[in-house]
Each structure stands twice: as structure tokens, then as C-alpha cells.
PDB file of N, CA and C in Angstrom:
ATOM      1  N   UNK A   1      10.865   2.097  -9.913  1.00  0.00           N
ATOM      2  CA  UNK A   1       9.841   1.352 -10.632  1.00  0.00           C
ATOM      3  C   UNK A   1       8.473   1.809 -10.144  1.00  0.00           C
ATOM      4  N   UNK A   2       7.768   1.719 -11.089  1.00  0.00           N
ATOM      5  CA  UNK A   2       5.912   2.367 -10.763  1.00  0.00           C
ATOM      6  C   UNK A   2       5.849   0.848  -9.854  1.00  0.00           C
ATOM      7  N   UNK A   3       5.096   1.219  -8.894  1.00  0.00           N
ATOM      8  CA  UNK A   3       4.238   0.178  -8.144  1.00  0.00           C
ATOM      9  C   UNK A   3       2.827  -0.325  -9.447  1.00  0.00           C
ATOM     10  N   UNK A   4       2.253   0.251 -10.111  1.00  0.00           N
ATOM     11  CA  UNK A   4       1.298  -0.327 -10.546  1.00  0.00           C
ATOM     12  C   UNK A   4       1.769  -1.027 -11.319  1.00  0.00           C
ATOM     13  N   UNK A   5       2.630  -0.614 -12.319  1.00  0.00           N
ATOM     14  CA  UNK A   5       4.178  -2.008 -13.188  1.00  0.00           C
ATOM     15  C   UNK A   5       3.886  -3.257 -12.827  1.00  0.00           C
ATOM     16  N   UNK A   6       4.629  -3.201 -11.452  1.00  0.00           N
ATOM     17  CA  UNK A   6       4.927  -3.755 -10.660  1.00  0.00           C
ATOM     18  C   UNK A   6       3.922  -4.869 -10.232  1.00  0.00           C
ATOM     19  N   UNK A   7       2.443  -4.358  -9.950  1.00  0.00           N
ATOM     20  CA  UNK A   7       1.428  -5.189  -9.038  1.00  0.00           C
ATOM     21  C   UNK A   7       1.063  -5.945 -10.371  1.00  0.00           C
ATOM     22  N   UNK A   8       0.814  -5.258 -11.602  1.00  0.00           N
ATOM     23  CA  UNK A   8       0.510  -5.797 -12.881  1.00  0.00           C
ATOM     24  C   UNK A   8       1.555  -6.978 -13.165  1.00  0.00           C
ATOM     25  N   UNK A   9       2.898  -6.709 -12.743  1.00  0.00           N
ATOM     26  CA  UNK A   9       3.324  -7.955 -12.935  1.00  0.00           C
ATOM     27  C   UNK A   9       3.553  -9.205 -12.330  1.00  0.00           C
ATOM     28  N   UNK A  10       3.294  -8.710 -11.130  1.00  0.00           N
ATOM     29  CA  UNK A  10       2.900 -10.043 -10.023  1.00  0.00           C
ATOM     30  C   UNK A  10       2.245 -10.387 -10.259  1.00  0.00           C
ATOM     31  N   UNK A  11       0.640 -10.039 -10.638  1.00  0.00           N
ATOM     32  CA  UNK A  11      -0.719 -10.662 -10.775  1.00  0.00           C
ATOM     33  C   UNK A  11      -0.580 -11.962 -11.895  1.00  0.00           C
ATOM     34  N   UNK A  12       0.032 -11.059 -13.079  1.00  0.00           N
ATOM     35  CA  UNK A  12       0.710 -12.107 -14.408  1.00  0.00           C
ATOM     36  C   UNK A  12       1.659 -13.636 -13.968  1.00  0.00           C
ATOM     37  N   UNK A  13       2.288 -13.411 -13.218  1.00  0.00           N
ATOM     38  CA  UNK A  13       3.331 -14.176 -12.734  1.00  0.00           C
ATOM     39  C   UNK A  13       3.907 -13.748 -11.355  1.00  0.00           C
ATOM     40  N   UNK A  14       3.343 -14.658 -10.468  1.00  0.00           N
ATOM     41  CA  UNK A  14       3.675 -14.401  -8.685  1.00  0.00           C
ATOM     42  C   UNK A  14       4.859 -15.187  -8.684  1.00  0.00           C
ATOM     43  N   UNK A  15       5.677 -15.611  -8.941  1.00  0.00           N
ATOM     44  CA  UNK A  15       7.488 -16.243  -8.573  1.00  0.00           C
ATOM     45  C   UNK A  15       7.831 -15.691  -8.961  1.00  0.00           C
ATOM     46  N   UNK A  16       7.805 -14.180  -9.696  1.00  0.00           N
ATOM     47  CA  UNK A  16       8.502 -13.615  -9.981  1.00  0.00           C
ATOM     48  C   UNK A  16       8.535 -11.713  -9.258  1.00  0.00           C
ATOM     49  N   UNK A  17       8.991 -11.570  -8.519  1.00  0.00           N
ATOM     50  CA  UNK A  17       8.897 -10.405  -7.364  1.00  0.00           C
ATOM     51  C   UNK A  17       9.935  -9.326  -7.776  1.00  0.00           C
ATOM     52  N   UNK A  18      10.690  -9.713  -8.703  1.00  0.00           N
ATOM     53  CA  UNK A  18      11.348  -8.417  -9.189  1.00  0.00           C
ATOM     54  C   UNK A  18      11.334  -7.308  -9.204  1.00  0.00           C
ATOM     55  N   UNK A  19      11.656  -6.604  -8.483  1.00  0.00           N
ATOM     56  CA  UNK A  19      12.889  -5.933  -8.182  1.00  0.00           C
ATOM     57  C   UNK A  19      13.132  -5.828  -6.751  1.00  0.00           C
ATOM     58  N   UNK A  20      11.893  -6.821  -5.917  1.00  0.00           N
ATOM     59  CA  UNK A  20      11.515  -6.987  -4.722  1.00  0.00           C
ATOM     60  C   UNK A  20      12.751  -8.111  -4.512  1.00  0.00           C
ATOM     61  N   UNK A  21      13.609  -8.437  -3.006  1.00  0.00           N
ATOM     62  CA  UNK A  21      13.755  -9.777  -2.604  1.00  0.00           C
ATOM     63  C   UNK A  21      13.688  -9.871  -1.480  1.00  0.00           C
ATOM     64  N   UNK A  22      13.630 -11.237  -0.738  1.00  0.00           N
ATOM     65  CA  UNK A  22      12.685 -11.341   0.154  1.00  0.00           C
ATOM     66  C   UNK A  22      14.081 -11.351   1.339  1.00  0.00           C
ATOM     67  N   UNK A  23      13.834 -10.171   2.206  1.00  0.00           N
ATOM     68  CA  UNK A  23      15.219 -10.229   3.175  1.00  0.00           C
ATOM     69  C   UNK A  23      15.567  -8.445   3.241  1.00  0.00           C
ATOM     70  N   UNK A  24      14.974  -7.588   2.260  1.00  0.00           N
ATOM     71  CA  UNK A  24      15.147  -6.209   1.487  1.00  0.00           C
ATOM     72  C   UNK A  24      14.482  -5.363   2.848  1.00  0.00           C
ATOM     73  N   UNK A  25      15.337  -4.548   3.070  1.00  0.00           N
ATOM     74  CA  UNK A  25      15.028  -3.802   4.578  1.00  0.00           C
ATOM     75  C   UNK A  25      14.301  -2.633   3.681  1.00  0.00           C
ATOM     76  N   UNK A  26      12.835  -1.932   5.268  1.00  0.00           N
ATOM     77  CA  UNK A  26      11.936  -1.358   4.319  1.00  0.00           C
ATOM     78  C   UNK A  26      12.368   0.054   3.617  1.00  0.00           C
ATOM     79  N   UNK A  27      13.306   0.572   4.025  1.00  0.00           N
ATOM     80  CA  UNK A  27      14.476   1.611   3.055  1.00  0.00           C
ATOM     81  C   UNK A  27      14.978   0.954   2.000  1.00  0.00           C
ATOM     82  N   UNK A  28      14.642   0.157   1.857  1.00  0.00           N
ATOM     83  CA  UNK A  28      15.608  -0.416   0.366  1.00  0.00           C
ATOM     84  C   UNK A  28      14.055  -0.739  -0.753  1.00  0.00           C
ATOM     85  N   UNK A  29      13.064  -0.838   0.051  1.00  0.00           N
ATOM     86  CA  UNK A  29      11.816  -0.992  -0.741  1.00  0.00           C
ATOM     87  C   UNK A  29      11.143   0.246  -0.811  1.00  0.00           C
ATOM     88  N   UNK A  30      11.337   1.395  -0.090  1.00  0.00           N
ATOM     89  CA  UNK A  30      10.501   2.941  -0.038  1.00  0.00           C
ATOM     90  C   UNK A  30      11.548   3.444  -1.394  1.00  0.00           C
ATOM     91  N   UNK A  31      12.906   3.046  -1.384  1.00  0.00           N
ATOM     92  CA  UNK A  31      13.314   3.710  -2.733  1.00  0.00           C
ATOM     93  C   UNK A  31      13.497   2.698  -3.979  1.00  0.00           C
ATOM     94  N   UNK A  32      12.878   1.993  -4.048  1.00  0.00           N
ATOM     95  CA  UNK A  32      12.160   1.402  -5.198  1.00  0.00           C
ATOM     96  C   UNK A  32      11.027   1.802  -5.611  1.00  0.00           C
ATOM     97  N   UNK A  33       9.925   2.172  -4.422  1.00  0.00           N
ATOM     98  CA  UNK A  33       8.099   2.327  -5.000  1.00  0.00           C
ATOM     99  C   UNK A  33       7.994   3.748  -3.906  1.00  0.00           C
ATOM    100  N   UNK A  34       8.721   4.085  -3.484  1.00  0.00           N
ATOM    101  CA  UNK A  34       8.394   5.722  -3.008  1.00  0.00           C
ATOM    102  C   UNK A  34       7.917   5.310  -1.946  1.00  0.00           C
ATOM    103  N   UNK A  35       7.344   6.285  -1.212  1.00  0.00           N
ATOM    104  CA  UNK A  35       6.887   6.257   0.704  1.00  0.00           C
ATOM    105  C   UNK A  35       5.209   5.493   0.519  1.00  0.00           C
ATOM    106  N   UNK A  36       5.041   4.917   1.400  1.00  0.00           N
ATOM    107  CA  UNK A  36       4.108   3.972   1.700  1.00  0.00           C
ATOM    108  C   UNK A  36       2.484   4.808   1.743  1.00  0.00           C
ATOM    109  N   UNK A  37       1.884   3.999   1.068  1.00  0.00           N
ATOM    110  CA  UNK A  37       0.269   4.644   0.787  1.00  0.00           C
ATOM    111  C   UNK A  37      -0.700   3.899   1.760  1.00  0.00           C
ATOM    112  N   UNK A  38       0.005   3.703   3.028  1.00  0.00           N
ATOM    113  CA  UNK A  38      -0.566   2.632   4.101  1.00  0.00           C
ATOM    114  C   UNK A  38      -0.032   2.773   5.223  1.00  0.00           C
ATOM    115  N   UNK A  39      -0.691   3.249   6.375  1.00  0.00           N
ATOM    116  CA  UNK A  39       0.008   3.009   7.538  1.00  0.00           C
ATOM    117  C   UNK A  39      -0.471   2.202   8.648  1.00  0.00           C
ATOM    118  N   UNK A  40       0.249   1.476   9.493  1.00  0.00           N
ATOM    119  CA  UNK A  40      -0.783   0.182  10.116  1.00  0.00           C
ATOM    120  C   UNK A  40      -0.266   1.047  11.815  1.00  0.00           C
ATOM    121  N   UNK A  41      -0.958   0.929  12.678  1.00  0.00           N
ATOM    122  CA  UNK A  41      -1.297   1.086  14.292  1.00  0.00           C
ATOM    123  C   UNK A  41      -1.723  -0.064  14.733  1.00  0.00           C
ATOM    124  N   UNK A  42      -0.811  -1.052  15.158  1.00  0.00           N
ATOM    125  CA  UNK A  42      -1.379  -2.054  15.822  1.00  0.00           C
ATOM    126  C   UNK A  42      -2.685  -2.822  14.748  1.00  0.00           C
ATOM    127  N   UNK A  43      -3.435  -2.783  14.719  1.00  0.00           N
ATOM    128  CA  UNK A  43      -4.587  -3.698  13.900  1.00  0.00           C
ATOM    129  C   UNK A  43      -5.167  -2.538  13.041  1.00  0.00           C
ATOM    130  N   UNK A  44      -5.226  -1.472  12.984  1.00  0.00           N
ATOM    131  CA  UNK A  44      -5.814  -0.087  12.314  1.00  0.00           C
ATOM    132  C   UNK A  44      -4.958   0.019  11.448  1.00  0.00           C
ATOM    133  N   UNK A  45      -5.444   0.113  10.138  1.00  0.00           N
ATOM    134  CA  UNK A  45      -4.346   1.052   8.850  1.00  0.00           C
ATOM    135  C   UNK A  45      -5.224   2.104   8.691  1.00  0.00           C
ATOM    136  N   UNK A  46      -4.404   3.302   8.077  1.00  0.00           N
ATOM    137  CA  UNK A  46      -4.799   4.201   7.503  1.00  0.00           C
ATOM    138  C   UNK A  46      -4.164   4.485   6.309  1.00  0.00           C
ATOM    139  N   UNK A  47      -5.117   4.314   4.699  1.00  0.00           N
ATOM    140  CA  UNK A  47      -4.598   4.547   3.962  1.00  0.00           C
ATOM    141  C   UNK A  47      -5.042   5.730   3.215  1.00  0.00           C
ATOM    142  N   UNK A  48      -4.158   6.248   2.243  1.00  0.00           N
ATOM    143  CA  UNK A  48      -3.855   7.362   1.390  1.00  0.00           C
ATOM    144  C   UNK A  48      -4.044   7.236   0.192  1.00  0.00           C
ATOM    145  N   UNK A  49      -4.176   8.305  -0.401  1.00  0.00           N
ATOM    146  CA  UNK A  49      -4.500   8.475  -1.935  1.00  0.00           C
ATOM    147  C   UNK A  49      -2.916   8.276  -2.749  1.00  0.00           C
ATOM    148  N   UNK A  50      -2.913   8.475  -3.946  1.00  0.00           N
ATOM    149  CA  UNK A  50      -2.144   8.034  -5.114  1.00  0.00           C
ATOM    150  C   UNK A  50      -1.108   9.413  -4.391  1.00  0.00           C
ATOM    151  N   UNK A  51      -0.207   9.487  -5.240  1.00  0.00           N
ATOM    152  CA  UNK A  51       1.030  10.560  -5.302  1.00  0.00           C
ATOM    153  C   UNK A  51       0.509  11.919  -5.249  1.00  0.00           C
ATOM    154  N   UNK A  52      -0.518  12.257  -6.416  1.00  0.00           N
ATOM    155  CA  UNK A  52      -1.120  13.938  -6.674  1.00  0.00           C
ATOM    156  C   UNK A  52      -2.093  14.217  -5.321  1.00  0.00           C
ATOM    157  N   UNK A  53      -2.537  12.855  -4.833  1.00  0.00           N
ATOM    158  CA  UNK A  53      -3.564  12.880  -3.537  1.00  0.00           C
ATOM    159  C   UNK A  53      -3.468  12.478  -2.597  1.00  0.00           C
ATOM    160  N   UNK A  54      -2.510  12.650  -1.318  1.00  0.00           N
ATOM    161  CA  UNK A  54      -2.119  11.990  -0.452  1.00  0.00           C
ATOM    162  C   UNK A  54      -2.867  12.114   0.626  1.00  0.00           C
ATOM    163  N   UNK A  55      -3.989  12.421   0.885  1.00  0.00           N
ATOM    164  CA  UNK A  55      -4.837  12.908   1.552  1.00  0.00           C
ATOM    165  C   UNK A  55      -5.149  11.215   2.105  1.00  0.00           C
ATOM    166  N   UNK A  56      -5.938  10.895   3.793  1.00  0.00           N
ATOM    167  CA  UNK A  56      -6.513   9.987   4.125  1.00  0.00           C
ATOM    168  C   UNK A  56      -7.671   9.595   3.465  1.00  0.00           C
ATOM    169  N   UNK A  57      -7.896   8.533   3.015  1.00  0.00           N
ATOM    170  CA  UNK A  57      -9.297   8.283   2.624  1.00  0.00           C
ATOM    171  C   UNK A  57      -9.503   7.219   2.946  1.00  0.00           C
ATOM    172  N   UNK A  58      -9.323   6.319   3.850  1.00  0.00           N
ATOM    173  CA  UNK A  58      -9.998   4.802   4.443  1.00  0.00           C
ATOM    174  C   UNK A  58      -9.087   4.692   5.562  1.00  0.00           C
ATOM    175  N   UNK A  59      -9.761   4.014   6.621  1.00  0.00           N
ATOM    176  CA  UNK A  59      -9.699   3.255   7.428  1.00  0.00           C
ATOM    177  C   UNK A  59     -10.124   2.349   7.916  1.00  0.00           C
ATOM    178  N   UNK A  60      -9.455   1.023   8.462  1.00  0.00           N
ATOM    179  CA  UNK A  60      -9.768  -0.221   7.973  1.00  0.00           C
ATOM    180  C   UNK A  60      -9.007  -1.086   9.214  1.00  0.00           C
ATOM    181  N   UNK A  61      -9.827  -2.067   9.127  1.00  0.00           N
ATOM    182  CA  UNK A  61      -8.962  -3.050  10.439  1.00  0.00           C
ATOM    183  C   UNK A  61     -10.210  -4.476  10.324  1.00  0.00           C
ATOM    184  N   UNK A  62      -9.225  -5.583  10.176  1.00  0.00           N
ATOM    185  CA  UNK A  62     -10.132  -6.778   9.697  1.00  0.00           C
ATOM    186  C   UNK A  62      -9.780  -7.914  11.074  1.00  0.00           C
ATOM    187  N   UNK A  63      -9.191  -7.355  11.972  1.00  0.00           N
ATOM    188  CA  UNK A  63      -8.785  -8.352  12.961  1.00  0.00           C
ATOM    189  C   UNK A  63     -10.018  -8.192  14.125  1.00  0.00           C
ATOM    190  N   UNK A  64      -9.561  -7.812  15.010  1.00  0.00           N
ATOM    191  CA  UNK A  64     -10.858  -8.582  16.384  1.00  0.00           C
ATOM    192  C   UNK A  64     -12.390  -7.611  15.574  1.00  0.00           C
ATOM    193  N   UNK A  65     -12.423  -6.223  14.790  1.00  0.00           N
ATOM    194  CA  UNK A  65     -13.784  -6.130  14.268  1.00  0.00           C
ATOM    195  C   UNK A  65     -13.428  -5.625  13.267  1.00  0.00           C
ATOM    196  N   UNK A  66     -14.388  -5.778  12.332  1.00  0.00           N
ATOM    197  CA  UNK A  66     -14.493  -5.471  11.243  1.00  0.00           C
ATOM    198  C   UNK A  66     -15.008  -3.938  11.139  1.00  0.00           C
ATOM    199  N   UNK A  67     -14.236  -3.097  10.700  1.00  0.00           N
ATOM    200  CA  UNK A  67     -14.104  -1.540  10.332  1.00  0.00           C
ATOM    201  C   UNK A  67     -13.825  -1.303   9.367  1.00  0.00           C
ATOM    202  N   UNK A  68     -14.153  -0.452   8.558  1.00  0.00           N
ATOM    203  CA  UNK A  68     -13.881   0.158   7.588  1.00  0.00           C
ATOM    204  C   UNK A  68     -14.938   1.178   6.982  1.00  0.00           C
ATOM    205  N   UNK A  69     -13.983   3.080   7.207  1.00  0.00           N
ATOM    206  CA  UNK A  69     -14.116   3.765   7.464  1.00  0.00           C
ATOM    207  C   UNK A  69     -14.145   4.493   6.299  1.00  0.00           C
ATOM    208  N   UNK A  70     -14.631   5.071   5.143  1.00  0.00           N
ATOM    209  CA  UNK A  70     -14.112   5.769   3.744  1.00  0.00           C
ATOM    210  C   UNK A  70     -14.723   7.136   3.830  1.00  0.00           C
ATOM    211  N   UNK A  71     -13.985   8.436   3.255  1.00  0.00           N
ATOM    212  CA  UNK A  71     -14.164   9.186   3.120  1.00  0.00           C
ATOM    213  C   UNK A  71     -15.228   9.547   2.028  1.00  0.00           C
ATOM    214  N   UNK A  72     -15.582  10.533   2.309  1.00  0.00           N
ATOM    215  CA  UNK A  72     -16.406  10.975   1.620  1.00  0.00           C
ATOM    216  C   UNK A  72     -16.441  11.239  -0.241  1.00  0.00           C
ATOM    217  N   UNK A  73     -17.083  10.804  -1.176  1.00  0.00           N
ATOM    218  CA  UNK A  73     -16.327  11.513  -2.525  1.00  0.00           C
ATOM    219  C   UNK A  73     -15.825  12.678  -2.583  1.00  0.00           C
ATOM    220  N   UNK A  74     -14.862  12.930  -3.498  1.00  0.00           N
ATOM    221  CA  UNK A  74     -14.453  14.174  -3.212  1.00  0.00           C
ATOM    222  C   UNK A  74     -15.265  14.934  -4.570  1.00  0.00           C
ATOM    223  N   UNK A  75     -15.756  16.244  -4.306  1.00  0.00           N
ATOM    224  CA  UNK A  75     -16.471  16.897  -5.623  1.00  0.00           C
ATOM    225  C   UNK A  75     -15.899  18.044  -5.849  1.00  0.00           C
TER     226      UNK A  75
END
């Protein structure tokens, strides 16, 4: 299933998490929506671009300070 499907249909209706359930080990959710566009270090994520762009472009952490780090546009 596309993750954007997906977020589009949560937003519409949140009791409904389909194809998600709550207990689903995170191998059983990477092959539903593919490998993760987010990685967390303790309080630091680093996230990634879409599928064609997997490149880093933010970093971010909202716990003891507020960070957040974005790459540059790309031209």
C-alpha cells in the first residue's frame, strides 16, 4: 500500500488504521509501506526524501532543545 493512500486515509477517518494493527512487528509494517523515511538516535531523527530521493534533508529533535536542521534547496 502507498503510504500517502494511507495517511490520506487516516486523516479522513482515524479508527480506522487499515492495513496497520496495533501489536504488528516493525517487519510486518516496512513490507506494507517500504523502509522507513525517518530515523530516530535517541532524541535526534534524521529524515529522508521520497523513494526517487533518498538523500538526508532534515534534522530535527523537539525534546530537551529545539533543532531543526534543513538542507539546502536542491537546484
Amino acid at each position: 500500500m502507498n503510504f500517502e493512500i494511507w495517511r490520506n486515509q487516516i486523516l479522513h477517518e482515524p479508527k480506522n488504521i487499515s492495513p496497520l494493527k496495533f501489536g504488528m512487528s516493525q517487519d510486518e509494517i516496512i513490507e506494507i509501506f517500504g523502509k522507513p523515511l525517518i530515523l530516530k538516535y535517541h532524541d535526534i531523527e534524521l529524515h529522508f526524501g521520497t523513494q526517487a530521493c533518498q538523500a538526508l534533508h532534515l534534522i530535527y529533535c523537539d525534546d530537551e532543545i529545539d533543532l531543526c536542521i534543513t538542507a539546502k534547496p536542491y537546484k
